[in-house]
N, C-alpha and C. Protein backbone atom coordinates (compact mmCIF):
# COMPACT_ATOMS: atom_id res chain seq x y z
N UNK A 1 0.85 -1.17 0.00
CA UNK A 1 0.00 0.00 0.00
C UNK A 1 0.90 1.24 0.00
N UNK A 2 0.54 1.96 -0.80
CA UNK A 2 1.42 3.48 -1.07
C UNK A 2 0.79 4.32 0.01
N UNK A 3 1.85 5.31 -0.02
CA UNK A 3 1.42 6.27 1.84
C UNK A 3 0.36 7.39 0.68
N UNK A 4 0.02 7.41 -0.19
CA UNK A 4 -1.11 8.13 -0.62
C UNK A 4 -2.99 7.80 -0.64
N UNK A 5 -2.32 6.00 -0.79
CA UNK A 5 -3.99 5.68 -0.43
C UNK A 5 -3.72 5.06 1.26
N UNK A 6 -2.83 4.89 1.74
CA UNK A 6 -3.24 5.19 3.10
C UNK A 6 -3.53 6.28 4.08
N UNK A 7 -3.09 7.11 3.37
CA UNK A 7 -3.37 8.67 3.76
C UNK A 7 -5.26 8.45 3.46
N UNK A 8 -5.34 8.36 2.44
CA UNK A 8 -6.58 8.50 1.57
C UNK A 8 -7.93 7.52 2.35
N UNK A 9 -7.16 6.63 2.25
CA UNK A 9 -8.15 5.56 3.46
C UNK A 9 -8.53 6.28 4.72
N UNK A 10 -7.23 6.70 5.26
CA UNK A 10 -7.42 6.99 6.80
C UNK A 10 -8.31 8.03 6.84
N UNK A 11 -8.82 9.23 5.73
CA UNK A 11 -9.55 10.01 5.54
C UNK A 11 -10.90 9.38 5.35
N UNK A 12 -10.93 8.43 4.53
CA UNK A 12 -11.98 8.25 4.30
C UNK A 12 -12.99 7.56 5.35
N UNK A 13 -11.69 6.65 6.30
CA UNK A 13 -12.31 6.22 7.49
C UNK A 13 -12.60 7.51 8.62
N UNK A 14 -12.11 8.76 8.28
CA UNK A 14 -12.30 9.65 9.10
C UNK A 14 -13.67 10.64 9.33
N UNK A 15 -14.10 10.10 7.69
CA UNK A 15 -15.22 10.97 6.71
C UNK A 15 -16.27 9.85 7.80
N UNK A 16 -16.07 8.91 7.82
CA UNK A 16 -17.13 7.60 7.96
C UNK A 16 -17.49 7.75 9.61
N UNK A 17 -16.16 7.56 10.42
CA UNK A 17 -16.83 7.69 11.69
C UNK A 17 -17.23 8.74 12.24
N UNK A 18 -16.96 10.17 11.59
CA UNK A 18 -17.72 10.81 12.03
C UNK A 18 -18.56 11.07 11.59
N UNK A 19 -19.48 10.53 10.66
CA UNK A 19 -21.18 10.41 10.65
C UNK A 19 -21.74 9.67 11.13
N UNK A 20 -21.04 8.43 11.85
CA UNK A 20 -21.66 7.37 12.85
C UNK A 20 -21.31 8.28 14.00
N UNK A 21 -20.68 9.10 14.06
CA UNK A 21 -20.88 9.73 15.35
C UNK A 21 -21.80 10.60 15.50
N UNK A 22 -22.24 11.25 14.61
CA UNK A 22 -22.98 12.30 14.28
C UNK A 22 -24.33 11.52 14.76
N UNK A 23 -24.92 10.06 13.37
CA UNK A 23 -25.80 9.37 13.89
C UNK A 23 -26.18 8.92 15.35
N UNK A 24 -25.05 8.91 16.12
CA UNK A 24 -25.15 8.46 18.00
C UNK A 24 -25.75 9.63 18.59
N UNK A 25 -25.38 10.60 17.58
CA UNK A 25 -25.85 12.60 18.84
C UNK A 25 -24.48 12.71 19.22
N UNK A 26 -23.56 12.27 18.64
CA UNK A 26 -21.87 13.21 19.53
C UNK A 26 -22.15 14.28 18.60
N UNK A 27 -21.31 15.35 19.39
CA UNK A 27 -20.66 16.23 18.10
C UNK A 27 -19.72 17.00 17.56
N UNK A 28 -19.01 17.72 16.95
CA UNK A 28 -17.74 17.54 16.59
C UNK A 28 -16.87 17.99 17.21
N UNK A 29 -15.52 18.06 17.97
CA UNK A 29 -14.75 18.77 18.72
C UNK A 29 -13.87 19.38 18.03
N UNK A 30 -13.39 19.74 16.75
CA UNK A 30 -13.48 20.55 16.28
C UNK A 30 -13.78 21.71 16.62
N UNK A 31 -13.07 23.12 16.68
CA UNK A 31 -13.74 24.43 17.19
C UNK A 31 -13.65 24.45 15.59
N UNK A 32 -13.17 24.52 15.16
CA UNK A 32 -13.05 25.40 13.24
C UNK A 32 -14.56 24.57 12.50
N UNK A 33 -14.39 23.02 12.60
CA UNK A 33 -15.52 22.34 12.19
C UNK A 33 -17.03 22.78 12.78
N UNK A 34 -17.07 22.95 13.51
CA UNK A 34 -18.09 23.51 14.43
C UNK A 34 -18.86 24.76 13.94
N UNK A 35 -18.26 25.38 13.40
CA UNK A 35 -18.74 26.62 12.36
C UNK A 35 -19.69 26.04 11.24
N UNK A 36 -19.32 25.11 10.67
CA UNK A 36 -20.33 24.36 9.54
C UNK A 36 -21.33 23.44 9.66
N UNK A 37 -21.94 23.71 8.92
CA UNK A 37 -23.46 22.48 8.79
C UNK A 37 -22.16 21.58 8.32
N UNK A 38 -23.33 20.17 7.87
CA UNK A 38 -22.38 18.76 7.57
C UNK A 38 -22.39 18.95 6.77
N UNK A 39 -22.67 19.38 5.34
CA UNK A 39 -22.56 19.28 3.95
C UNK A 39 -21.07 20.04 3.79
N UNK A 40 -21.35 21.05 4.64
CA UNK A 40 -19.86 22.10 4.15
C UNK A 40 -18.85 21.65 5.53
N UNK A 41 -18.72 20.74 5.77
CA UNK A 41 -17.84 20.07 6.87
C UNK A 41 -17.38 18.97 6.23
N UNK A 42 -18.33 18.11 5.38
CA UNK A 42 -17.66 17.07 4.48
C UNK A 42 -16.84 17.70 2.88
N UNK A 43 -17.57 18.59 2.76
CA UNK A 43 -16.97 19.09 1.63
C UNK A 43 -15.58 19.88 1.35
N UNK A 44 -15.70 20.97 3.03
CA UNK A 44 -14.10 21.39 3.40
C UNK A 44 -12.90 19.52 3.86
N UNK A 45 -13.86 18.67 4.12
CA UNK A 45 -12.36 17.52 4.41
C UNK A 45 -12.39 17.08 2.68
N UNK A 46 -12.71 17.10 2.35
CA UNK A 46 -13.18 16.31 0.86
C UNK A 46 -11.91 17.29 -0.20
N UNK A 47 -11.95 18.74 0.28
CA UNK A 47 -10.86 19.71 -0.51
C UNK A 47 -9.55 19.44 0.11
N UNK A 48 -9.37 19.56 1.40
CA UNK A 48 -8.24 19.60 1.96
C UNK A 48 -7.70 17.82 1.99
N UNK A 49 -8.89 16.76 1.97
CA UNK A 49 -7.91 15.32 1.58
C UNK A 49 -7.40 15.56 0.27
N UNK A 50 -8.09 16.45 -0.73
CA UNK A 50 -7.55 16.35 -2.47
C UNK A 50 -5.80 16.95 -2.06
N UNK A 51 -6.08 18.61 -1.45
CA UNK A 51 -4.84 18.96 -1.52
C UNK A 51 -3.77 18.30 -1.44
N UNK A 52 -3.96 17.46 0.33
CA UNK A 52 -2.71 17.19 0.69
C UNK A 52 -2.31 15.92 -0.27
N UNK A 53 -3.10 14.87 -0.95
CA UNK A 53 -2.94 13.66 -1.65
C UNK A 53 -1.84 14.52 -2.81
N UNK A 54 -2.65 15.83 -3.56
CA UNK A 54 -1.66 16.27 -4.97
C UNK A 54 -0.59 16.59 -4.58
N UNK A 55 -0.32 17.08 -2.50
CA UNK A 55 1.02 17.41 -2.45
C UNK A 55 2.33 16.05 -2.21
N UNK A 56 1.34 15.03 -1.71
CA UNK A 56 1.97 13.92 -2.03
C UNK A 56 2.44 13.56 -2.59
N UNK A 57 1.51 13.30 -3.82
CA UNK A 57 1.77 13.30 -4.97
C UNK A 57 2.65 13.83 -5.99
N UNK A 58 3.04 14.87 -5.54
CA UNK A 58 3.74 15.89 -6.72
C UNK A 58 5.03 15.95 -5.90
N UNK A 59 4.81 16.00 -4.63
CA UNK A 59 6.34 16.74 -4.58
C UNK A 59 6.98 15.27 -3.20
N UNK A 60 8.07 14.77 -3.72
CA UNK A 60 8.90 13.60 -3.22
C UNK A 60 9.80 14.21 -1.66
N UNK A 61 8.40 13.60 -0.90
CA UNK A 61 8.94 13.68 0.46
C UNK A 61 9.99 12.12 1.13
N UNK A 62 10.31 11.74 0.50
CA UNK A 62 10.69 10.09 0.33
C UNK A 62 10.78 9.55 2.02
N UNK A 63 10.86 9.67 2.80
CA UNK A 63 10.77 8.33 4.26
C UNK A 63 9.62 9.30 4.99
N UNK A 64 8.92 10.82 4.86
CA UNK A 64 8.32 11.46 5.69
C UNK A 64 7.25 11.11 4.71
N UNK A 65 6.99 10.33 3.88
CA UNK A 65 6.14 10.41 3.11
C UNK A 65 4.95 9.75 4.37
N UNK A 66 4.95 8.72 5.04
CA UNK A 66 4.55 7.89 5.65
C UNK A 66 3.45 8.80 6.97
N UNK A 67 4.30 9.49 7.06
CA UNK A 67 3.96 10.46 8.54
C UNK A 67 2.56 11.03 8.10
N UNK A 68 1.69 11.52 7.13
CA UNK A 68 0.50 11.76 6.83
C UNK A 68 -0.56 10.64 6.66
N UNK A 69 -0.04 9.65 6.52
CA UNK A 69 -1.21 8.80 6.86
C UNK A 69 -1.29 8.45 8.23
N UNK A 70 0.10 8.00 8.72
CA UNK A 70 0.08 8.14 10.56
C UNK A 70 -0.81 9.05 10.83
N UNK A 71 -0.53 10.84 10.62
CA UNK A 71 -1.27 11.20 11.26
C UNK A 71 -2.71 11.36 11.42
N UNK A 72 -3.12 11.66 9.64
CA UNK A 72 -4.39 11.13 9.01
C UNK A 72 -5.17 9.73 10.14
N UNK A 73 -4.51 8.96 10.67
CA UNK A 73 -5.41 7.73 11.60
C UNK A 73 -5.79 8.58 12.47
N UNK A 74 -5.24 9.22 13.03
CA UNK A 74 -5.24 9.63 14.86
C UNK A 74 -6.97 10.16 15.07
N UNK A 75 -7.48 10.78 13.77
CA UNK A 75 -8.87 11.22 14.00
C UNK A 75 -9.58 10.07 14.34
N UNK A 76 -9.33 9.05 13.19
CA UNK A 76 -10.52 7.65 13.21
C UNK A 76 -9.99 7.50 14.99
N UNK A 77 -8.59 6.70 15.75
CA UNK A 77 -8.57 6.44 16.39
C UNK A 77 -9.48 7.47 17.70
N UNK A 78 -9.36 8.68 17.59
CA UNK A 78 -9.96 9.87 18.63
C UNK A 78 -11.71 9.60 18.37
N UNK A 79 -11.64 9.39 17.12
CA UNK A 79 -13.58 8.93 17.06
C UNK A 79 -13.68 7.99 17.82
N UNK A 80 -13.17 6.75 17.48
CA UNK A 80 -13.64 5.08 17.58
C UNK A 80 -13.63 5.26 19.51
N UNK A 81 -12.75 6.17 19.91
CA UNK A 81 -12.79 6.09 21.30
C UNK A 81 -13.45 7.09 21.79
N UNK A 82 -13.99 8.06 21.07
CA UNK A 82 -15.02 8.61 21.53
C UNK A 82 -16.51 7.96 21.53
N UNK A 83 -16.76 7.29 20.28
CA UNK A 83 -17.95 6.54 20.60
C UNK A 83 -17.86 5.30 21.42
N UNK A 84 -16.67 5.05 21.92
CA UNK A 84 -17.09 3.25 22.56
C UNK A 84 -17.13 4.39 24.10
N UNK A 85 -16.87 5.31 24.05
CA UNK A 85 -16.96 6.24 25.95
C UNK A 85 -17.66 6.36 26.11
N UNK A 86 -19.20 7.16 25.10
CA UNK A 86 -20.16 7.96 25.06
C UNK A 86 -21.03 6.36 24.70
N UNK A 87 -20.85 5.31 24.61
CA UNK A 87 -21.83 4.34 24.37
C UNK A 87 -23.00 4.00 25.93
């Protein structure tokens, strides 16, 4: 797996649990997210996953390449343990 679709995954798993969180009644901790309805909350992560993938993409970070999908998880992980707390 290339650190672009794991970046890309980890977003997309990021897109996912937080609408199962949304579905439970949590809501976002985020102060910046918090400003938006969900349409323009999925749509600002939806621009900023494109960016950072083309900067991946384009410009050869070669062993730090890895470190954006690392960090890209840490949301899913901060969800998944926010909903098993709040269960």
């Amino acid at each position: 797996m290339t650190p672009i679709v794991a970046f890309l995954l980890a977003e997309l798993l990021d897109i996912i649990t937080t609408l199962i969180g949304f579905s439970q009644g949590l809501i976002e901790g985020n102060p910046f997210l918090k400003l938006f309805a969900l349409e323009w909350m999925i749509t600002e992560k939806i621009l900023l996953i494109a960016l950072v993938a083309l900067c991946m993409y384009k410009f050869d970070f070669k062993k730090w390449n890895w470190i954006f999908p690392i960090v890209a998880f840490l949301p899913v992980i901060w969800n998944i343990f926010v909903m098993v707390i709040e269960l």
